[in-house]
Protein backbone atom coordinates (compact mmCIF):
# COMPACT_ATOMS: atom_id res chain seq x y z
CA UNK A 1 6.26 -20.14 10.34
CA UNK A 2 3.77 -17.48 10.83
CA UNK A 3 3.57 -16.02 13.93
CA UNK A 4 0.32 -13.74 14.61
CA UNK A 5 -1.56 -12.49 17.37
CA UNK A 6 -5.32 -11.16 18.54
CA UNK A 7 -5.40 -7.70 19.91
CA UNK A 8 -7.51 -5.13 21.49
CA UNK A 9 -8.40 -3.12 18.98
CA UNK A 10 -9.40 0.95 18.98
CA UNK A 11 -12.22 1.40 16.50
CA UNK A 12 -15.05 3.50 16.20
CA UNK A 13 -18.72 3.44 17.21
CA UNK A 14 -20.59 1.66 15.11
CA UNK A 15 -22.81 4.61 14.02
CA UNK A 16 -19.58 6.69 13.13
CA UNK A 17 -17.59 4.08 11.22
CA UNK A 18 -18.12 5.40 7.74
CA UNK A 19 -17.35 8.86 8.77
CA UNK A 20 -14.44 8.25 10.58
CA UNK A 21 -13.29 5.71 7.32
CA UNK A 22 -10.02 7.14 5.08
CA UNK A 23 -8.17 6.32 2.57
CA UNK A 24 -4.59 5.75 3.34
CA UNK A 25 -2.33 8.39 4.10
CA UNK A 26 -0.07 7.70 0.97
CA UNK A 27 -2.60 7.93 -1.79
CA UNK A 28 -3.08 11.41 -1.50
CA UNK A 29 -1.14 14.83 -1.37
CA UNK A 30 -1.83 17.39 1.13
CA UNK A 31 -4.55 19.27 -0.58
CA UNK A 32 -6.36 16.50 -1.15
CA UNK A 33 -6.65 15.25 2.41
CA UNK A 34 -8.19 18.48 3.13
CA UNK A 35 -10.69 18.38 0.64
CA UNK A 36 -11.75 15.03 1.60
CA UNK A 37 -11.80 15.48 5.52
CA UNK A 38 -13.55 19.01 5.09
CA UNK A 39 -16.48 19.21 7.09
CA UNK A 40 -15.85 15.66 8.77
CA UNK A 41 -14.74 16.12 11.85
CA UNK A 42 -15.11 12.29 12.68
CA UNK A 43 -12.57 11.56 9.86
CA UNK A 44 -9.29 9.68 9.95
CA UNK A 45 -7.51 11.88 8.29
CA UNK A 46 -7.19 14.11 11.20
CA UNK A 47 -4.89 11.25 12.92
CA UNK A 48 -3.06 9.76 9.47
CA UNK A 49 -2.55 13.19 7.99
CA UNK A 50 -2.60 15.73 11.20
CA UNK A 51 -0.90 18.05 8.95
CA UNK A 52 -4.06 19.44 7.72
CA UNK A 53 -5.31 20.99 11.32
CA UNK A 54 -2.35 22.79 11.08
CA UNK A 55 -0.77 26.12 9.16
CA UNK A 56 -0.16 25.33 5.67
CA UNK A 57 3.61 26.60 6.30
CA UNK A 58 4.53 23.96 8.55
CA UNK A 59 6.96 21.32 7.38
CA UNK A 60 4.92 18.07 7.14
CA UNK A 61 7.96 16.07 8.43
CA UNK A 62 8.07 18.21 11.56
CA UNK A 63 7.78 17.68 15.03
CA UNK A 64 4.70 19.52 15.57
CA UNK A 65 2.72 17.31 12.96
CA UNK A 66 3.37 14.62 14.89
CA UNK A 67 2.50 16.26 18.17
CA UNK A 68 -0.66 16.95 16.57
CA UNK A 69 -1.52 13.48 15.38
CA UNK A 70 -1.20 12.04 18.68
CA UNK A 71 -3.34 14.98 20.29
CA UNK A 72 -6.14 13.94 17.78
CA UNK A 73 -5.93 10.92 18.72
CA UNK A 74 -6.54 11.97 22.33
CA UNK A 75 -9.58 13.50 21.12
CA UNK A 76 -10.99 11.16 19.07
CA UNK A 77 -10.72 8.74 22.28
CA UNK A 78 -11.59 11.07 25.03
CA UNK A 79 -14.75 11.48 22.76
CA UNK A 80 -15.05 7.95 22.28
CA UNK A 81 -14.82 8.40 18.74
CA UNK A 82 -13.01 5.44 18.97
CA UNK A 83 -12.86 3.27 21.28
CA UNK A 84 -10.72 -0.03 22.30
CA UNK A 85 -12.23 -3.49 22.77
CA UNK A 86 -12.36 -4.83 26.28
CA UNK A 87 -10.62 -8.17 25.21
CA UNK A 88 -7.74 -9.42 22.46
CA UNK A 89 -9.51 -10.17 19.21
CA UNK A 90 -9.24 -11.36 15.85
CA UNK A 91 -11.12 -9.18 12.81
CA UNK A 92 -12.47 -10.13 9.57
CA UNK A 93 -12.42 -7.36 7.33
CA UNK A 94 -14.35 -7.75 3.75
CA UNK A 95 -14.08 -5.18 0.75
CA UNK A 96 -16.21 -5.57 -2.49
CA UNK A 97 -15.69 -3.84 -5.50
CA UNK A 98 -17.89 -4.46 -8.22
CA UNK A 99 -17.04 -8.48 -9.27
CA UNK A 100 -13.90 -8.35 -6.95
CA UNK A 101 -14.46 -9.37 -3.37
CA UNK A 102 -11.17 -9.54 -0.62
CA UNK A 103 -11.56 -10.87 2.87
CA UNK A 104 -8.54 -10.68 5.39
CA UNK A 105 -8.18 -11.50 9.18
CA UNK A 106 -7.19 -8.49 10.88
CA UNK A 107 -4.55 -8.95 13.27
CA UNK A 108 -0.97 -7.98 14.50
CA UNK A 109 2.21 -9.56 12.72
CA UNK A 110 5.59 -10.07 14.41
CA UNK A 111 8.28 -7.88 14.35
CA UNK A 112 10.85 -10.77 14.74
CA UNK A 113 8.92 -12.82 11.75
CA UNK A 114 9.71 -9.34 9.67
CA UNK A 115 13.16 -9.02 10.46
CA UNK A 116 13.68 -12.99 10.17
CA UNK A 117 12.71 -12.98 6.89
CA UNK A 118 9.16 -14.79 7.82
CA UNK A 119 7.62 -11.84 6.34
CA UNK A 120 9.22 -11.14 2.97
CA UNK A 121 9.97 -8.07 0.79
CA UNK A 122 9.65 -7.10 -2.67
CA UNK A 123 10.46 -3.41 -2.38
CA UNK A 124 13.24 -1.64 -1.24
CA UNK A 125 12.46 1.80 1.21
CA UNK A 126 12.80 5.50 0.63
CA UNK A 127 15.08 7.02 3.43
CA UNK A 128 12.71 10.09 3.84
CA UNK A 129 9.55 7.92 3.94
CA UNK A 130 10.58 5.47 6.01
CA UNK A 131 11.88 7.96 8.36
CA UNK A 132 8.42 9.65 8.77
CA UNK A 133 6.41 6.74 9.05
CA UNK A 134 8.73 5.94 12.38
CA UNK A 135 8.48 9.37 13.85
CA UNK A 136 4.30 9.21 12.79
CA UNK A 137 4.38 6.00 14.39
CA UNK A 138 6.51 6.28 17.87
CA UNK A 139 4.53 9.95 18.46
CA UNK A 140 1.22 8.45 17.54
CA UNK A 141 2.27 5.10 20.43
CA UNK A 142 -0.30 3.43 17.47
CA UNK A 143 -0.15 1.33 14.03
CA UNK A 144 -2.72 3.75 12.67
CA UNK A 145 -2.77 1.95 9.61
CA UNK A 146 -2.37 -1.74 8.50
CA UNK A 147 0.15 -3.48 6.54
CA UNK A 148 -1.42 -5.02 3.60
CA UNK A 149 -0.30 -8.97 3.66
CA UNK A 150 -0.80 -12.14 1.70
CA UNK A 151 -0.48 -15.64 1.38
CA UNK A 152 -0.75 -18.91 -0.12
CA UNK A 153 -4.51 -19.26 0.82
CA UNK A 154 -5.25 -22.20 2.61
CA UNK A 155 -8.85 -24.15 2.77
CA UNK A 156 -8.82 -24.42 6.26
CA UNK A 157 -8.33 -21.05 7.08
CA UNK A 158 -10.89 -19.96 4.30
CA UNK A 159 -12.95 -22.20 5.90
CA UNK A 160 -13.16 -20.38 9.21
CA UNK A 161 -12.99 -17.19 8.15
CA UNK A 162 -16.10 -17.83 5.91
CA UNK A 163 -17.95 -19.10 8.87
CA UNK A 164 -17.43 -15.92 10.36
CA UNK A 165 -19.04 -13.88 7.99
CA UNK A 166 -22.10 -15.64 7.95
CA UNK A 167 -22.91 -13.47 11.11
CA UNK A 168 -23.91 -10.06 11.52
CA UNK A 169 -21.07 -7.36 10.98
CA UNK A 170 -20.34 -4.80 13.24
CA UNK A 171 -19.95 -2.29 10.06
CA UNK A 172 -21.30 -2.35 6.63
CA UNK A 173 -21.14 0.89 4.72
CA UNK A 174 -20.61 1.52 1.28
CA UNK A 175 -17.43 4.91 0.44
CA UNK A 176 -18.21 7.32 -1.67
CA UNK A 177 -16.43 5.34 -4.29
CA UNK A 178 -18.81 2.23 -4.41
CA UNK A 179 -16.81 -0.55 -2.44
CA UNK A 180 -18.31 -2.15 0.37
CA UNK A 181 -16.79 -2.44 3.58
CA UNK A 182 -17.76 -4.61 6.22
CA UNK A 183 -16.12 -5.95 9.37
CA UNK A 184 -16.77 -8.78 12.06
CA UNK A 185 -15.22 -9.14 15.19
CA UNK A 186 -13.31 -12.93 16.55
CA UNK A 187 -13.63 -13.02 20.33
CA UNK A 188 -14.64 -16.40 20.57
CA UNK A 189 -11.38 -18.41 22.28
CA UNK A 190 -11.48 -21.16 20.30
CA UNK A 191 -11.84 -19.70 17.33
CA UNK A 192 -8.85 -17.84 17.99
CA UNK A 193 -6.69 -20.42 19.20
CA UNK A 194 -7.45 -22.18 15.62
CA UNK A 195 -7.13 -19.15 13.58
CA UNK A 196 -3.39 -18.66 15.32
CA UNK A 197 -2.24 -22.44 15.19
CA UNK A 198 -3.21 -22.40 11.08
CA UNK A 199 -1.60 -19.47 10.32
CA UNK A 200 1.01 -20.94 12.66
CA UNK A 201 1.68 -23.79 9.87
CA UNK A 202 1.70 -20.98 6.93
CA UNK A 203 5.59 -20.93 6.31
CA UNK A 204 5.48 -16.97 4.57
CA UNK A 205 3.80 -13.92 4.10
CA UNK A 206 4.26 -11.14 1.44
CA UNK A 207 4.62 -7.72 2.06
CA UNK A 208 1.70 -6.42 -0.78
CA UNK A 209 1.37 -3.13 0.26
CA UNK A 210 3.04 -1.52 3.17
CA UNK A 211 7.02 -1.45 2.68
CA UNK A 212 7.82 1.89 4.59
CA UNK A 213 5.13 0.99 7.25
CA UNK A 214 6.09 -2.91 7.83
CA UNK A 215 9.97 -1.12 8.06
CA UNK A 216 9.13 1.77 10.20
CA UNK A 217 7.39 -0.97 12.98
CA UNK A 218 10.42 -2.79 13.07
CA UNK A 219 12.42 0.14 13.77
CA UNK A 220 10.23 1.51 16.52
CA UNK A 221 10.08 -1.46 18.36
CA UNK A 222 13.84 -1.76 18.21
CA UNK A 223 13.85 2.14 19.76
CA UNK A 224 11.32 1.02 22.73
CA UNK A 225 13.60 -2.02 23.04
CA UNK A 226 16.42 -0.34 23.80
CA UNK A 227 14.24 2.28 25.99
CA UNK A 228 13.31 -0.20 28.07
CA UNK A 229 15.65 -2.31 30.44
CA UNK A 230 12.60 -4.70 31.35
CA UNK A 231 12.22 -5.54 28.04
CA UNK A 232 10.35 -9.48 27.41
CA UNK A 233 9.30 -9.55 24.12
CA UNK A 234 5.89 -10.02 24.75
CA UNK A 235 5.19 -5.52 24.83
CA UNK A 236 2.72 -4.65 22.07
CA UNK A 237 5.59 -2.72 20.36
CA UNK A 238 6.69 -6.42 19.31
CA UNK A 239 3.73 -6.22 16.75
CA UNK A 240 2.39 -4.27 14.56
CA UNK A 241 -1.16 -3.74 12.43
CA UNK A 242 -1.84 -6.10 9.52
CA UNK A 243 -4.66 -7.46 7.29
CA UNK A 244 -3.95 -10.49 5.71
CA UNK A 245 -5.40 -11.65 2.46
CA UNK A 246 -5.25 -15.04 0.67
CA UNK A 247 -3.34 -14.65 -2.59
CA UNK A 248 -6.53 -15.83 -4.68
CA UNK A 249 -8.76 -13.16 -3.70
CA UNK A 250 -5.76 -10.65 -4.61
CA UNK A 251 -6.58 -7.71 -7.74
CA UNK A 252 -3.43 -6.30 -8.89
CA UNK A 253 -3.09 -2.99 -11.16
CA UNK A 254 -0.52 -0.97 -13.35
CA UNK A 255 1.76 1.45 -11.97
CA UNK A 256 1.67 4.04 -14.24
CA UNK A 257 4.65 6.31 -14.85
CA UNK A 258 4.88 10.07 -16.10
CA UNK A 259 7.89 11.90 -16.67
CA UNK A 260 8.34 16.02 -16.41
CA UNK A 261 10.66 16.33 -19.38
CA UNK A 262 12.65 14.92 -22.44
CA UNK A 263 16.41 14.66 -20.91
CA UNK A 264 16.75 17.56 -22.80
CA UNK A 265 15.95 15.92 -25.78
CA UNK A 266 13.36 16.51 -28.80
CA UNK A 267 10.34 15.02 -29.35
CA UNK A 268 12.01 13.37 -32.37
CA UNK A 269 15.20 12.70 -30.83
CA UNK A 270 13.10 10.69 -27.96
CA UNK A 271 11.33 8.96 -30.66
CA UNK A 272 14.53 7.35 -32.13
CA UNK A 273 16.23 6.62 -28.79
CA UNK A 274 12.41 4.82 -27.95
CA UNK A 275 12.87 2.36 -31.59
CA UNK A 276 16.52 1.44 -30.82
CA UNK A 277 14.54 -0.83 -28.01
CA UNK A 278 11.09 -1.04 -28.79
CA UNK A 279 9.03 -1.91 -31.78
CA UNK A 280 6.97 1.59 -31.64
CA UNK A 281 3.74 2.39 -33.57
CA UNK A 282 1.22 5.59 -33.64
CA UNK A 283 -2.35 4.36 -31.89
CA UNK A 284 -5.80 6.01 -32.37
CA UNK A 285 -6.17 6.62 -28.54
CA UNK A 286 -5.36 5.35 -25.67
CA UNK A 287 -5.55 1.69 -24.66
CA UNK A 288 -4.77 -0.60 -21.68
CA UNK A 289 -1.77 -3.15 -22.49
CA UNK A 290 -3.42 -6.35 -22.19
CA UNK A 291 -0.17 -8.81 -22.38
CA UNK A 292 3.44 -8.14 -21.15
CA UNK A 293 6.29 -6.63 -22.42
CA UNK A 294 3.52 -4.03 -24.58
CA UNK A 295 2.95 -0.58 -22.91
CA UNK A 296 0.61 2.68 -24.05
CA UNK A 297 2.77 5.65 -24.26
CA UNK A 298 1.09 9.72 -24.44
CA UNK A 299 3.33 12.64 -25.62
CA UNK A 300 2.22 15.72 -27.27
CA UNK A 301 -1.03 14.59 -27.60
CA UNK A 302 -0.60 11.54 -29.50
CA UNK A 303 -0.65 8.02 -28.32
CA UNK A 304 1.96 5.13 -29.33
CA UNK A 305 2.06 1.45 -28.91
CA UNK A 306 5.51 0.18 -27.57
CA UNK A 307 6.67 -3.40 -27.72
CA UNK A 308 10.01 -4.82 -25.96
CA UNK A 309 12.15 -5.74 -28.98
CA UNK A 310 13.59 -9.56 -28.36
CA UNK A 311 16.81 -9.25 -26.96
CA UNK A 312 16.83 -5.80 -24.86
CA UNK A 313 15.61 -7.37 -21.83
CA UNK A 314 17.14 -11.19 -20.23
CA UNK A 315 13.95 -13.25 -20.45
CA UNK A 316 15.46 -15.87 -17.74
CA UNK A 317 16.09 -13.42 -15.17
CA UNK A 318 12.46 -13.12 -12.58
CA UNK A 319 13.48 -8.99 -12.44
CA UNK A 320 14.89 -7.89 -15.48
CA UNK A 321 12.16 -9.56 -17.66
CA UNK A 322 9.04 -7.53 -15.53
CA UNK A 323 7.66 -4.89 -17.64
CA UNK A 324 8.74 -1.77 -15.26
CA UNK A 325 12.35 -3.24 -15.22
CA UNK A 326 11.98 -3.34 -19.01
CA UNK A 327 10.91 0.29 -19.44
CA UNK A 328 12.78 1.61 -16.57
CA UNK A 329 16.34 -0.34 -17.88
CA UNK A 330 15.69 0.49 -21.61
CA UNK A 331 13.94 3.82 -21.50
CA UNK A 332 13.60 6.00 -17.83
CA UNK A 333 17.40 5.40 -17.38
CA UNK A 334 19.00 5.64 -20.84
CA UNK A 335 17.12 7.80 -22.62
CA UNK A 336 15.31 10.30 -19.96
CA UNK A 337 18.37 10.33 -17.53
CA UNK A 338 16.14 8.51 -14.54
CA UNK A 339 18.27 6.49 -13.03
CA UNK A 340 17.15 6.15 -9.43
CA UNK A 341 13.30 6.19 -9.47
CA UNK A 342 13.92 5.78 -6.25
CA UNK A 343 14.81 9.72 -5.19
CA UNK A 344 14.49 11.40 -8.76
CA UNK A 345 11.82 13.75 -8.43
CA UNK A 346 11.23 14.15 -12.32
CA UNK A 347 8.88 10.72 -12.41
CA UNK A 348 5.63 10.72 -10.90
CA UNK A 349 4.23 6.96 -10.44
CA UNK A 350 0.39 6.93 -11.06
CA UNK A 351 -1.80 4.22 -9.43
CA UNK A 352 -3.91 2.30 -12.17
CA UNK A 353 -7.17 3.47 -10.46
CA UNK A 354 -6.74 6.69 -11.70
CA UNK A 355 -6.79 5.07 -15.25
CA UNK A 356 -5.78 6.11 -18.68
CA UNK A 357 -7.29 9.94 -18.21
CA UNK A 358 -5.31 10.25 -15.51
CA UNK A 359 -2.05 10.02 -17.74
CA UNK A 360 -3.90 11.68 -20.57
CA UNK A 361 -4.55 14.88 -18.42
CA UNK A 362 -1.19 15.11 -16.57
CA UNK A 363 0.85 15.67 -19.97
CA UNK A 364 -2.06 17.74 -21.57
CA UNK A 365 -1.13 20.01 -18.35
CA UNK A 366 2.22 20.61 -19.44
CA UNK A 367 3.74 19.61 -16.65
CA UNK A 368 4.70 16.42 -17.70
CA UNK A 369 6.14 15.80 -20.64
CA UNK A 370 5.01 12.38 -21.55
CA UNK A 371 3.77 9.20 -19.79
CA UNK A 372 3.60 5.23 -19.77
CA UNK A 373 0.87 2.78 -19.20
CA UNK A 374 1.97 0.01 -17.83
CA UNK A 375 0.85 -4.21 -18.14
CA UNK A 376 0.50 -5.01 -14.34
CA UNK A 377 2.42 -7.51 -12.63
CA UNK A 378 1.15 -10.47 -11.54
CA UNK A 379 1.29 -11.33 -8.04
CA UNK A 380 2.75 -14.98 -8.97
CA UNK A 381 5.64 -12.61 -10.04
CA UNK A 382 5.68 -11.04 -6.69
CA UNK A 383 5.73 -14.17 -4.52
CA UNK A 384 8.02 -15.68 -6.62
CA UNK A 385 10.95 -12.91 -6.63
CA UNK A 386 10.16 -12.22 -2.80
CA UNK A 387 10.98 -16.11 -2.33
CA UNK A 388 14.34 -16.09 -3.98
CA UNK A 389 15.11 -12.72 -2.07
CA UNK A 390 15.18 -10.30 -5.30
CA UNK A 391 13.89 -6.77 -4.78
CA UNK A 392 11.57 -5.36 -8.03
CA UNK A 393 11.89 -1.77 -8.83
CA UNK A 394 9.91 0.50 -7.24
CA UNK A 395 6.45 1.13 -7.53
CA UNK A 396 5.74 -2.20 -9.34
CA UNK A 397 2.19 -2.84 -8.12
CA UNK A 398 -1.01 -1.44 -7.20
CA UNK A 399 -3.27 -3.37 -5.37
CA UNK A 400 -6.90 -2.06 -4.99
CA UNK A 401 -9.35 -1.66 -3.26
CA UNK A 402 -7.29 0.10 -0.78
CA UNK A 403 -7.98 -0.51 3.06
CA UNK A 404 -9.60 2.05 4.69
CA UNK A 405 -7.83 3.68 7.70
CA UNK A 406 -9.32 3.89 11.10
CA UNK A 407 -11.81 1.26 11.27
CA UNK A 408 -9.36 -0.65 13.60
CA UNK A 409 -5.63 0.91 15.16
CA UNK A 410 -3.28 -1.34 17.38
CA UNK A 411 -1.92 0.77 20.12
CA UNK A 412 1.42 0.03 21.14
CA UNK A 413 1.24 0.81 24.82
């Protein structure tokens, strides 16, 4: 069962919430950050990506961007940027964009429930991200930024959460890119105590978004266990940052792929290898797949329609019948040489926010060579593998709208 607990959150001031507000700290390279925290000196990025007060020929993965987070963080509490709650708490947290509206509780997950199995996977980890979420994390002594979480929703719980927000938020702001945000704080005991026991009798949650985070808590806290020969169980490091959503409020997108070359191969030397597995057809423009197993394709300018061909892919198997195992088994690996999406830095995933143009202008740039859109998985899909203990392939899902970093952190000491 579920084990989850209130906390004393660091957040900011109420009149500098949307300014301190960020995107997380994955969705965007380098340059970006810096675009988007220029002039902001309120803004999260400056603790999530610390790199960008820094020379731009320091290693990212070093030791002194690290250092630097944490000293930001110093700042932004000495300041009272942000600033911690007196008592343990409970959080609603409520995005809206356009028809799709997600409310989670905010609050901190087990370690133990993770490594038990409570909490279950669908992804496996990159090595190299994984590792720098732990050093980000055990410099910072703070979850920064939350694991994204869901469930099998559950009336009672919806219930009490919607009671809730029937009172006055502590923020409601509206980003740059039209979703709402809006958060209430749970201090009332009672409330708590119920909120705990029902999510006590909630026998799983999914990992949705947050794989290298939800892995790099559970190492830390087995570091500071070690570290520490009064160790009880009950230290903060036990827990880490989540927000948990009911699965029926969930929106999941495509994750696109593009690839840099041809394998070596020639556009019409591609083109055959592509019909030995897929019915393949020349399209007018570009087009979202609206069923499985169908997928928009861009090279050279031109658009195609693939379709799985019956019998390339094991329709009775949960993994090998999902749409990226189908173009990742019959196409990225045989044909373009990708066989470890994993670590091979020819394929760049694209999150379905970014949309068709996003594809369109990545291969016009010659960079890439060609690119896939992608029928998104459903999160049935997701649940289902993660109960029988499968792993999908990387990069299978995109969930939006994204939590915003820094409206709440969990400090660990």
């Amino acid at each position: 069962m579920a084990l989850i607990k209130p906390f004393r959150a660091l957040r900011p001031a109420s009149d500098l919430a949307e300014r301190v507000a960020a995107l997380p700290y994955d969705v965007m390279n380098v340059e970006e950050a810096q675009m988007m925290a220029a002039g902001n000196p309120y803004s999260f990025l400056h603790i999530s990506r610390p790199e960008i007060d820094l020379p731009s020929e320091v290693d990212v993965h070093s030791e002194p961007v690290y250092v630097k987070g944490h000293e930001n963080l110093m700042h932004f509490m000495k300041n009272r940027v942000l600033i911690q709650d007196q008592h343990d708490c409970y959080y609603v947290y409520r995005q809206k964009m356009g028809e799709i509206v997600q409310t989670g509780l905010v609050a901190c997950a087990s370690v133990d429930d993770y490594q038990s199995g409570v909490i279950k996977k669908h992804e496996l980890t990159r090595a190299d991200k994984e590792e720098d979420r732990v050093m980000h994390i055990d410099r910072l002594d703070a979850n920064d930024e939350p694991v994204f979480y869901t469930y099998r929703h559950d009336a009672r719980i919806a219930a009490l959460v919607a009671e809730v927000t029937r009172g006055e938020a502590v923020y409601d702001f509206t980003t740059d890119d039209g979703v709402e945000h809006a958060l209430w704080v749970i201090d009332k005991t009672d409330a708590i105590a119920d909120l705990t026991a029902l999510f006590a009798a909630i026998p799983v949650l999914y990992v949705a978004d947050g794989h290298h985070r939800s892995a790099a808590a559970s190492r830390v806290r087995d570091l500071r266990m070690k570290a520490n020969p009064h160790h009880t169980g009950g230290e903060e490091y036990n827990f880490f940052l989540t927000v948990i959503f009911p699965d029926d409020e969930m929106n999941i997108m495509p994750y696109n792929r593009a690839v840099k070359d041809l394998n070596g191969l020639s556009p019409e030397q591609f083109i055959a290898g592509v019909s030995e597995q897929f019915e393949i057809a020349p399209v007018a423009g570009p087009f979202q797949p609206e069923r499985t197993h169908q997928f928009c394709m861009v090279m050279n300018g031109k658009w195609f329609e693939l379709r799985a061909r019956q019998g390339s892919f094991n329709p009775d198997d949960a993994v090998s019948r999902l749409d990226v195992s189908i173009l990742q088994n019959n196409l990225l690996s045989p044909i373009l040489g990708i066989h470890n999406p994993r670590t091979d830095q020819r394929i760049h995933f694209v999150g379905g926010i970014r949309g068709l143009a996003e594809l369109e202008r990545l291969v016009a740039g010659g960079e890439y060579q060609v690119a896939f859109a992608l029928h998104p998985t459903s999160l049935d899909e997701l649940m289902a593998l993660a109960d029988e203990g499968k792993i999908m392939p990387p990069k299978s899902t995109w969930f939006e709208p994204k939590l915003r970093s820094g409206l709440f952190v969990h400090l660990l000491s």
